[in-house]
C-alpha atoms as a PDB file:
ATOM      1  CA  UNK A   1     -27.801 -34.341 -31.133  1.00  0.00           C
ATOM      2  CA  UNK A   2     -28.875 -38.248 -30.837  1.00  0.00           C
ATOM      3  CA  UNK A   3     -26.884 -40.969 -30.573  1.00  0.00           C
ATOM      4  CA  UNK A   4     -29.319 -44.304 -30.721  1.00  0.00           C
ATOM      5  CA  UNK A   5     -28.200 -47.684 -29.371  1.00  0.00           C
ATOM      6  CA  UNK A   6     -30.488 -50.657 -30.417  1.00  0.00           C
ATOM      7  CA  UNK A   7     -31.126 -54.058 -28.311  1.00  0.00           C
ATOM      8  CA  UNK A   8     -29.838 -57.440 -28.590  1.00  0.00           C
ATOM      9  CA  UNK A   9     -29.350 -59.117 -31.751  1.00  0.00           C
ATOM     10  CA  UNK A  10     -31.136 -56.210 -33.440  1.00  0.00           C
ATOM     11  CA  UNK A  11     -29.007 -53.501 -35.852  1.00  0.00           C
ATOM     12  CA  UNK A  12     -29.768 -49.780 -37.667  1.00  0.00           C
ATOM     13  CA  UNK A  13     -32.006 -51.508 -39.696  1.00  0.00           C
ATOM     14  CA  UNK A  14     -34.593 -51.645 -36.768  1.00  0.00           C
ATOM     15  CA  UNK A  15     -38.083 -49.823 -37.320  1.00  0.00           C
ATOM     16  CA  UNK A  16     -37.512 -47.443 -34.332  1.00  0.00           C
ATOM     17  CA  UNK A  17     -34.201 -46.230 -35.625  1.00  0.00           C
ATOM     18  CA  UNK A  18     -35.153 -45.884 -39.466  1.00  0.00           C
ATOM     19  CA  UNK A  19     -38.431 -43.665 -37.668  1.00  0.00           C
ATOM     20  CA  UNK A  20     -36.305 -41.660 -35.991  1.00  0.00           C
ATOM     21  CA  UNK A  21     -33.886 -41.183 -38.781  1.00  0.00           C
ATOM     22  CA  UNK A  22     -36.398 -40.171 -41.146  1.00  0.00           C
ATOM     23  CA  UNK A  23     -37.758 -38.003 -38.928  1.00  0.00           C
ATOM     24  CA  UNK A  24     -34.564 -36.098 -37.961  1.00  0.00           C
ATOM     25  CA  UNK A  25     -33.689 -36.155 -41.903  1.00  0.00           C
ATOM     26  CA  UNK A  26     -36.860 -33.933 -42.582  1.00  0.00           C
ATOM     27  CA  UNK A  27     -36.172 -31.507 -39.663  1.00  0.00           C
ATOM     28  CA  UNK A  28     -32.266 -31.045 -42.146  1.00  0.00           C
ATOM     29  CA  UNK A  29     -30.473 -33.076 -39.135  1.00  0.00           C
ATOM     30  CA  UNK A  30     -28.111 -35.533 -40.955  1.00  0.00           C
ATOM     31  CA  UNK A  31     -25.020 -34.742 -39.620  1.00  0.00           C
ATOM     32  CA  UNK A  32     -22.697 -36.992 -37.869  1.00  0.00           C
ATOM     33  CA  UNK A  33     -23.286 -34.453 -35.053  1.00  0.00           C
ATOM     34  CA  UNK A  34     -26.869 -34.795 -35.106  1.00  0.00           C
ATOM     35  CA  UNK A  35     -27.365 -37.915 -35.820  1.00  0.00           C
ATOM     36  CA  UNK A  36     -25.368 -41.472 -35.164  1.00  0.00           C
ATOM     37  CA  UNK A  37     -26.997 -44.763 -35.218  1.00  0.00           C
ATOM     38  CA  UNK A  38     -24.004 -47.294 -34.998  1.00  0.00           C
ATOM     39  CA  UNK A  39     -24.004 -51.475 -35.667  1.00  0.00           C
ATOM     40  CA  UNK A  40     -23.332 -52.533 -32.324  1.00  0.00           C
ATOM     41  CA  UNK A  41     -20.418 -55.035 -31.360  1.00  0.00           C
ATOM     42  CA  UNK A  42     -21.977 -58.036 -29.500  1.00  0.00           C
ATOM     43  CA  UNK A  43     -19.540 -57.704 -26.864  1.00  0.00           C
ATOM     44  CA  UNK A  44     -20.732 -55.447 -24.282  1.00  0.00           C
ATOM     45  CA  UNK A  45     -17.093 -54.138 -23.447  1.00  0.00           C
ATOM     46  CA  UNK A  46     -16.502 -53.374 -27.277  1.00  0.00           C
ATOM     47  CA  UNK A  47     -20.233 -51.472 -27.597  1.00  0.00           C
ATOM     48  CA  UNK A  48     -19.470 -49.471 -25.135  1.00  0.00           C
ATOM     49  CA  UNK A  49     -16.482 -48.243 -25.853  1.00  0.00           C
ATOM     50  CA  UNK A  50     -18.076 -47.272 -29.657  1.00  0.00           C
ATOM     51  CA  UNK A  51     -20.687 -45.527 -28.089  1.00  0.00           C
ATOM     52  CA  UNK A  52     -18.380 -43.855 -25.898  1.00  0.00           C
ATOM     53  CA  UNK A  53     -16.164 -42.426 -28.958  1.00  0.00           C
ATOM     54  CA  UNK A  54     -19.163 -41.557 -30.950  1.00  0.00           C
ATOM     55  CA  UNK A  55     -20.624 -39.835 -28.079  1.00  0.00           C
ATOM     56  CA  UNK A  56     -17.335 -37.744 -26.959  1.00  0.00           C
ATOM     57  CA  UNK A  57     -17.024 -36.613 -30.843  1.00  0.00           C
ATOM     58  CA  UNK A  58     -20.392 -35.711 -31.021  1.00  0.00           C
ATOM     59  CA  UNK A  59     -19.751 -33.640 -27.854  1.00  0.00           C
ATOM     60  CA  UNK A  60     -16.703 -32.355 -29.360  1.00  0.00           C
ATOM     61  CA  UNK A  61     -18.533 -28.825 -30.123  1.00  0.00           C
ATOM     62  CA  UNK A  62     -21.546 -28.821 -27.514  1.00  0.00           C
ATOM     63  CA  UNK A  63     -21.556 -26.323 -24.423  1.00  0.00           C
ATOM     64  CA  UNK A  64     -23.056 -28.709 -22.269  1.00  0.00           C
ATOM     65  CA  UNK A  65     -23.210 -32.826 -22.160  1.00  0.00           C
ATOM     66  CA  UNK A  66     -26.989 -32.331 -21.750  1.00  0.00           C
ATOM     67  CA  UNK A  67     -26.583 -31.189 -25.402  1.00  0.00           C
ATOM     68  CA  UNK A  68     -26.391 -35.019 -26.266  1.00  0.00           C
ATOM     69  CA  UNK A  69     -29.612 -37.651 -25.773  1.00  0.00           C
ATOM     70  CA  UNK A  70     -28.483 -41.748 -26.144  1.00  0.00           C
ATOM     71  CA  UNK A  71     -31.665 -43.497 -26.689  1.00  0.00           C
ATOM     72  CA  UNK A  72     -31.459 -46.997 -25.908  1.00  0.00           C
ATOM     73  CA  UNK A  73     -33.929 -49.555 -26.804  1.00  0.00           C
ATOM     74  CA  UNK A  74     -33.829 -52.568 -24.157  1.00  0.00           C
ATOM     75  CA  UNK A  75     -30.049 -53.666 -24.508  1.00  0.00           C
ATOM     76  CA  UNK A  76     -29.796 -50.268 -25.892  1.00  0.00           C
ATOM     77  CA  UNK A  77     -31.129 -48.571 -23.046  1.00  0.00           C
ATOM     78  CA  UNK A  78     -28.896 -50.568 -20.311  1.00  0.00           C
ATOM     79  CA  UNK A  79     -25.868 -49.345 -22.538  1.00  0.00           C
ATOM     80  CA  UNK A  80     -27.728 -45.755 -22.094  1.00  0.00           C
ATOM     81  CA  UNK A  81     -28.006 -45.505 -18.843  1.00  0.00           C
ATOM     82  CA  UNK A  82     -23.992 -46.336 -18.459  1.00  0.00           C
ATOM     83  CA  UNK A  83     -23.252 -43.800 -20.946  1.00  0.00           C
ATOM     84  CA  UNK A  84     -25.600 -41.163 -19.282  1.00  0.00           C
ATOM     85  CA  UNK A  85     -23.823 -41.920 -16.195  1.00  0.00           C
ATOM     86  CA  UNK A  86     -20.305 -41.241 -17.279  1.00  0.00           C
ATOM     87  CA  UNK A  87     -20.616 -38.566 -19.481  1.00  0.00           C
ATOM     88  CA  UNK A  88     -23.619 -36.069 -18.125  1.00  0.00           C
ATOM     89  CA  UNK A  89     -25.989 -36.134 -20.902  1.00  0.00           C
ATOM     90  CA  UNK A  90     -29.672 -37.410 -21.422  1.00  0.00           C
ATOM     91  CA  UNK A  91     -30.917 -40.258 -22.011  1.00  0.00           C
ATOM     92  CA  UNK A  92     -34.622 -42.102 -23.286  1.00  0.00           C
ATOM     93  CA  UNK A  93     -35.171 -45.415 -22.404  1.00  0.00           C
ATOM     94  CA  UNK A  94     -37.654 -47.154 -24.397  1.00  0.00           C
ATOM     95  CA  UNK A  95     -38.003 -50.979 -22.821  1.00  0.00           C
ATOM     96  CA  UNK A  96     -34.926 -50.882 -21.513  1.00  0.00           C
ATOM     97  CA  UNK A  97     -32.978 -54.151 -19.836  1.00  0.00           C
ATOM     98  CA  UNK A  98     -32.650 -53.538 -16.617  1.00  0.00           C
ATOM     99  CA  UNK A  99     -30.734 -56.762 -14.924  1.00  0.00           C
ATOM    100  CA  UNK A 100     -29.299 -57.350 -18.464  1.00  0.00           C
ATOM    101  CA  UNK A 101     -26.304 -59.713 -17.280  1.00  0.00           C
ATOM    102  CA  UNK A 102     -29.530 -61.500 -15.714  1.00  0.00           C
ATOM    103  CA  UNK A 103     -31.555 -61.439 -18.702  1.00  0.00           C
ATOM    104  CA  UNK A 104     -29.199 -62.599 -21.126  1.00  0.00           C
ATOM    105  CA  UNK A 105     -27.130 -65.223 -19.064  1.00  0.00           C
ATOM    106  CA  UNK A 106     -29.640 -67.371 -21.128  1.00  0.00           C
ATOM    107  CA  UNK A 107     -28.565 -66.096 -24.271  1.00  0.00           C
ATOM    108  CA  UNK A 108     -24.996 -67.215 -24.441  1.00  0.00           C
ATOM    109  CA  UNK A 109     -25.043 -69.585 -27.592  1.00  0.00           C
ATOM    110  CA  UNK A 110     -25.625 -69.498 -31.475  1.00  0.00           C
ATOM    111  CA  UNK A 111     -27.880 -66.334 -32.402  1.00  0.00           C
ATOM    112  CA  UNK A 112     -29.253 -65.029 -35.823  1.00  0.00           C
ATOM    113  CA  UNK A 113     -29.463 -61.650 -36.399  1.00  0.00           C
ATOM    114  CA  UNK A 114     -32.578 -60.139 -36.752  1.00  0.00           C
ATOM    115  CA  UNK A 115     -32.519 -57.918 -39.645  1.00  0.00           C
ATOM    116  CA  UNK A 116     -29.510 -59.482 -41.724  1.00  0.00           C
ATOM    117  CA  UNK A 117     -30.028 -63.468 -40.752  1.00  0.00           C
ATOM    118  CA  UNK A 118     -26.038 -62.694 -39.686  1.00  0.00           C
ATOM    119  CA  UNK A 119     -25.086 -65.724 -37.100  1.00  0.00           C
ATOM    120  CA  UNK A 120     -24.047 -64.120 -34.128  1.00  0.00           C
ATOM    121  CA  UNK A 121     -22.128 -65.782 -31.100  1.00  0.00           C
ATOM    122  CA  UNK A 122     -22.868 -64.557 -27.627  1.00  0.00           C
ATOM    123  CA  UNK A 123     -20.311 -65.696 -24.908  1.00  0.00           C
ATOM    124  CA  UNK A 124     -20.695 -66.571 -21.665  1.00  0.00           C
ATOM    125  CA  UNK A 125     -17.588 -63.881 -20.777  1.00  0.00           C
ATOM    126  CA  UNK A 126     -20.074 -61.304 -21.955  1.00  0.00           C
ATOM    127  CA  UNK A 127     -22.266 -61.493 -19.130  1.00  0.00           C
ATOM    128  CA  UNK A 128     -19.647 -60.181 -17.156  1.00  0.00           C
ATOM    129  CA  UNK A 129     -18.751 -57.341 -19.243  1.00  0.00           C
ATOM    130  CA  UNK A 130     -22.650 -56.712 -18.686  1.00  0.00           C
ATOM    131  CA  UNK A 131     -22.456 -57.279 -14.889  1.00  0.00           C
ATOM    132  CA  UNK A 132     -19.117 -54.838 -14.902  1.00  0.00           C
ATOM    133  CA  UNK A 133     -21.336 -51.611 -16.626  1.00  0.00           C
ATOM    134  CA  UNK A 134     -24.519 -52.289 -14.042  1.00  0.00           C
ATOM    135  CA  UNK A 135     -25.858 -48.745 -12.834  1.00  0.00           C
ATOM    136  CA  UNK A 136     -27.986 -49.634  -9.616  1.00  0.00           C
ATOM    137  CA  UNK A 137     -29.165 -46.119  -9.621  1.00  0.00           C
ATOM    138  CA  UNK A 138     -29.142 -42.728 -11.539  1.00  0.00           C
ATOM    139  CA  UNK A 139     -27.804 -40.032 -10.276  1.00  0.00           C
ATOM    140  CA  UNK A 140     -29.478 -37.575 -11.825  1.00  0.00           C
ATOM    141  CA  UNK A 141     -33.655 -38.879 -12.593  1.00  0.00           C
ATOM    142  CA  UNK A 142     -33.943 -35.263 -14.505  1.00  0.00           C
ATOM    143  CA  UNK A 143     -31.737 -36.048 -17.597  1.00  0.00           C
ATOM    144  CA  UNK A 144     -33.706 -39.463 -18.174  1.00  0.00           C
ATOM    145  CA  UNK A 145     -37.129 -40.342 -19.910  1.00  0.00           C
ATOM    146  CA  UNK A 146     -38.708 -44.109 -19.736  1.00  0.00           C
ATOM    147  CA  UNK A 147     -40.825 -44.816 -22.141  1.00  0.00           C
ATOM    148  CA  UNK A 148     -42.245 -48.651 -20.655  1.00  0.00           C
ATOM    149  CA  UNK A 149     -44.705 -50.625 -22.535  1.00  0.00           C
ATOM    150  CA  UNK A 150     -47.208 -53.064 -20.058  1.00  0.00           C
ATOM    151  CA  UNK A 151     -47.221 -55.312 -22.897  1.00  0.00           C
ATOM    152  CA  UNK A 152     -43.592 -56.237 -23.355  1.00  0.00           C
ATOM    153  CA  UNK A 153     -43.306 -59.879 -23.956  1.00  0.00           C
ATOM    154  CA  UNK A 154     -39.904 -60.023 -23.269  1.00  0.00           C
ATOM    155  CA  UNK A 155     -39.040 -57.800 -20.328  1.00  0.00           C
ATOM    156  CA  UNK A 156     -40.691 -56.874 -17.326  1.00  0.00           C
ATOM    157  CA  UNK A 157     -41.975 -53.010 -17.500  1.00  0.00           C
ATOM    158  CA  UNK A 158     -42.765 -52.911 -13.513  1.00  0.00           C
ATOM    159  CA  UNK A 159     -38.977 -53.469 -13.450  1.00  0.00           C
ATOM    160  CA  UNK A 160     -37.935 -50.625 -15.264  1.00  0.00           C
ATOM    161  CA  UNK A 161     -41.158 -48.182 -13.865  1.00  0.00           C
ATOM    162  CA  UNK A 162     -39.103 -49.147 -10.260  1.00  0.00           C
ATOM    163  CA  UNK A 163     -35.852 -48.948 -11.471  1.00  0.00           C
ATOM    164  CA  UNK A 164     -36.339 -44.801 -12.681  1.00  0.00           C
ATOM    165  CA  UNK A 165     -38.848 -43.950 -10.138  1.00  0.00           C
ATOM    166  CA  UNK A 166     -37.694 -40.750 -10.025  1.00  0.00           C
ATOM    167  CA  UNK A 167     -37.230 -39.923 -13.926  1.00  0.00           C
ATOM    168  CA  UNK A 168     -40.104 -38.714 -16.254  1.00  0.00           C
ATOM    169  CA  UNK A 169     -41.868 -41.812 -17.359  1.00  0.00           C
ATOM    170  CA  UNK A 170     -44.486 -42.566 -20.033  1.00  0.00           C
ATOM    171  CA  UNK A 171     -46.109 -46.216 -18.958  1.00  0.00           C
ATOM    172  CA  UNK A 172     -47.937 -47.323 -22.441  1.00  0.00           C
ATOM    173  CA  UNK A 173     -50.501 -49.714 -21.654  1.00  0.00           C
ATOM    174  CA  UNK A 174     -49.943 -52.324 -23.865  1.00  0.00           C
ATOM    175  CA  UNK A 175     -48.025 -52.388 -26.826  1.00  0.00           C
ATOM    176  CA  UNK A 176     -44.955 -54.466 -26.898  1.00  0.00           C
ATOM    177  CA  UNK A 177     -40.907 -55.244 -26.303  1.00  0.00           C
ATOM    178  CA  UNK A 178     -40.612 -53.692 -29.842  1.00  0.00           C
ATOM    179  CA  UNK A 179     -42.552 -50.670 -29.418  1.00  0.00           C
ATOM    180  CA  UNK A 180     -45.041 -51.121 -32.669  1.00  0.00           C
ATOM    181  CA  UNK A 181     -46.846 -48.248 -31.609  1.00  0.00           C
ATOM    182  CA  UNK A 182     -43.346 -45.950 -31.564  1.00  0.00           C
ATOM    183  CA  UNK A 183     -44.526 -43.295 -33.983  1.00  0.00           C
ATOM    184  CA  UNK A 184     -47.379 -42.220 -31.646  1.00  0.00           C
ATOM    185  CA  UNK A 185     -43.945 -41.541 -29.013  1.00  0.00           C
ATOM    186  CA  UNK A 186     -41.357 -40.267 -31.327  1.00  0.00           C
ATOM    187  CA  UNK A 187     -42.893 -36.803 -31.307  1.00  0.00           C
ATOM    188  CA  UNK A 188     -43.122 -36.914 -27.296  1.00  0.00           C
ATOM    189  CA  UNK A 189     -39.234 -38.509 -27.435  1.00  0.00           C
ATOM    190  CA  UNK A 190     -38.000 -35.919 -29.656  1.00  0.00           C
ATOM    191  CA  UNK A 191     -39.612 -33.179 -27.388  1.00  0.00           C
ATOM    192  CA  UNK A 192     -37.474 -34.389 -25.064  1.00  0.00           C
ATOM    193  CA  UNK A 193     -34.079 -34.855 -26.823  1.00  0.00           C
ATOM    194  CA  UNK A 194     -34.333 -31.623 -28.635  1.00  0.00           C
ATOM    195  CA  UNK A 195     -35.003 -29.766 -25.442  1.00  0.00           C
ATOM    196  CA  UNK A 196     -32.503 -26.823 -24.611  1.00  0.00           C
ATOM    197  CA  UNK A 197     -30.120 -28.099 -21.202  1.00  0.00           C
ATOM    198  CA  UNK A 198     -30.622 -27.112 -18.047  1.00  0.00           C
END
């Protein structure tokens, strides 16, 4: 069961989720159990508490929390790591944001969305909803893959190699912040998610 959280300003209509989607779709996993891919709130506070309700129903049936895998893409995979955090369960980073308050303390102001052209507002009280779900560390590097691109034009990938030092990474040279090379991955990501727990 997957629950997928995309990045700033981005939406379900992103080319990593719609890969993944079709992919689960062929293997018969359409579910609400298997599968959740939600529009994001732009307030931190309000994503995470979505994720967290999605997450706990799609947990509603499992045997273990390792049953679940969030996969974040950068915003995404900052709101992953939280979630992983507080409820047990796996998580893939792919380019995640790693000092997002940091990062996107630049960002407060007018926004369009990327897939929709939707204006978006991003206030400056967000930041510290961003600063208030900071995990400096993970507790447990097993339940966590980090799939970091060398190429990302937007975040820095030696940042997020450092930051899960511990976890099972996959350091792409190249590519970039949106992954265009993500189908080569997705079979090594779902490997991963769609492993039996521990």
């Amino acid at each position: 069961m997957i629950l997928y959280l995309h990045g700033f300003r981005s939406s379900p209509q992103s080319f990593k989720a719609r890969l993944m989607a079709e992919a689960l779709a062929a293997q018969g996993l359409t579910g609400e159990r298997d599968w959740q891919c939600p529009q994001l709130p732009v307030s931190p506070r309000e994503a995470l508490e979505l994720s967290m309700t999605l997450a706990r129903r799609q947990l509603e049936t499992a045997s273990s929390p390792r049953e679940l895998t969030v996969i974040g893409s950068s915003l995404g995979g900052y709101y992953a790591t939280w979630l992983a955090e507080q409820l047990g369960c796996k998580a893939v980073l792919l380019n995640p944001a790693v000092e997002a308050a940091r990062d996107l303390a630049t960002q407060v102001g007018s926004h369009r969305m990327y897939h929709s052209d939707a204006p978006m507002e991003f206030r400056p009280e967000y930041v510290d909803e961003l600063r208030a779900a900071y995990v400096p560390a993970v507790t447990q590097p097993d339940r966590y893959f980090l799939i970091a691109a060398t190429g990302d034009e937007v975040l820095d990938w030696r940042e997020m190699r450092d930051r899960f030092a511990r976890c099972r990474q996959r350091i792409i040279p190249g590519s970039d912040h949106g992954l265009s090379d993500f189908a080569q991955w997705l079979p090594e990501v779902l490997d991963f998610a769609q492993s039996a727990p521990n």
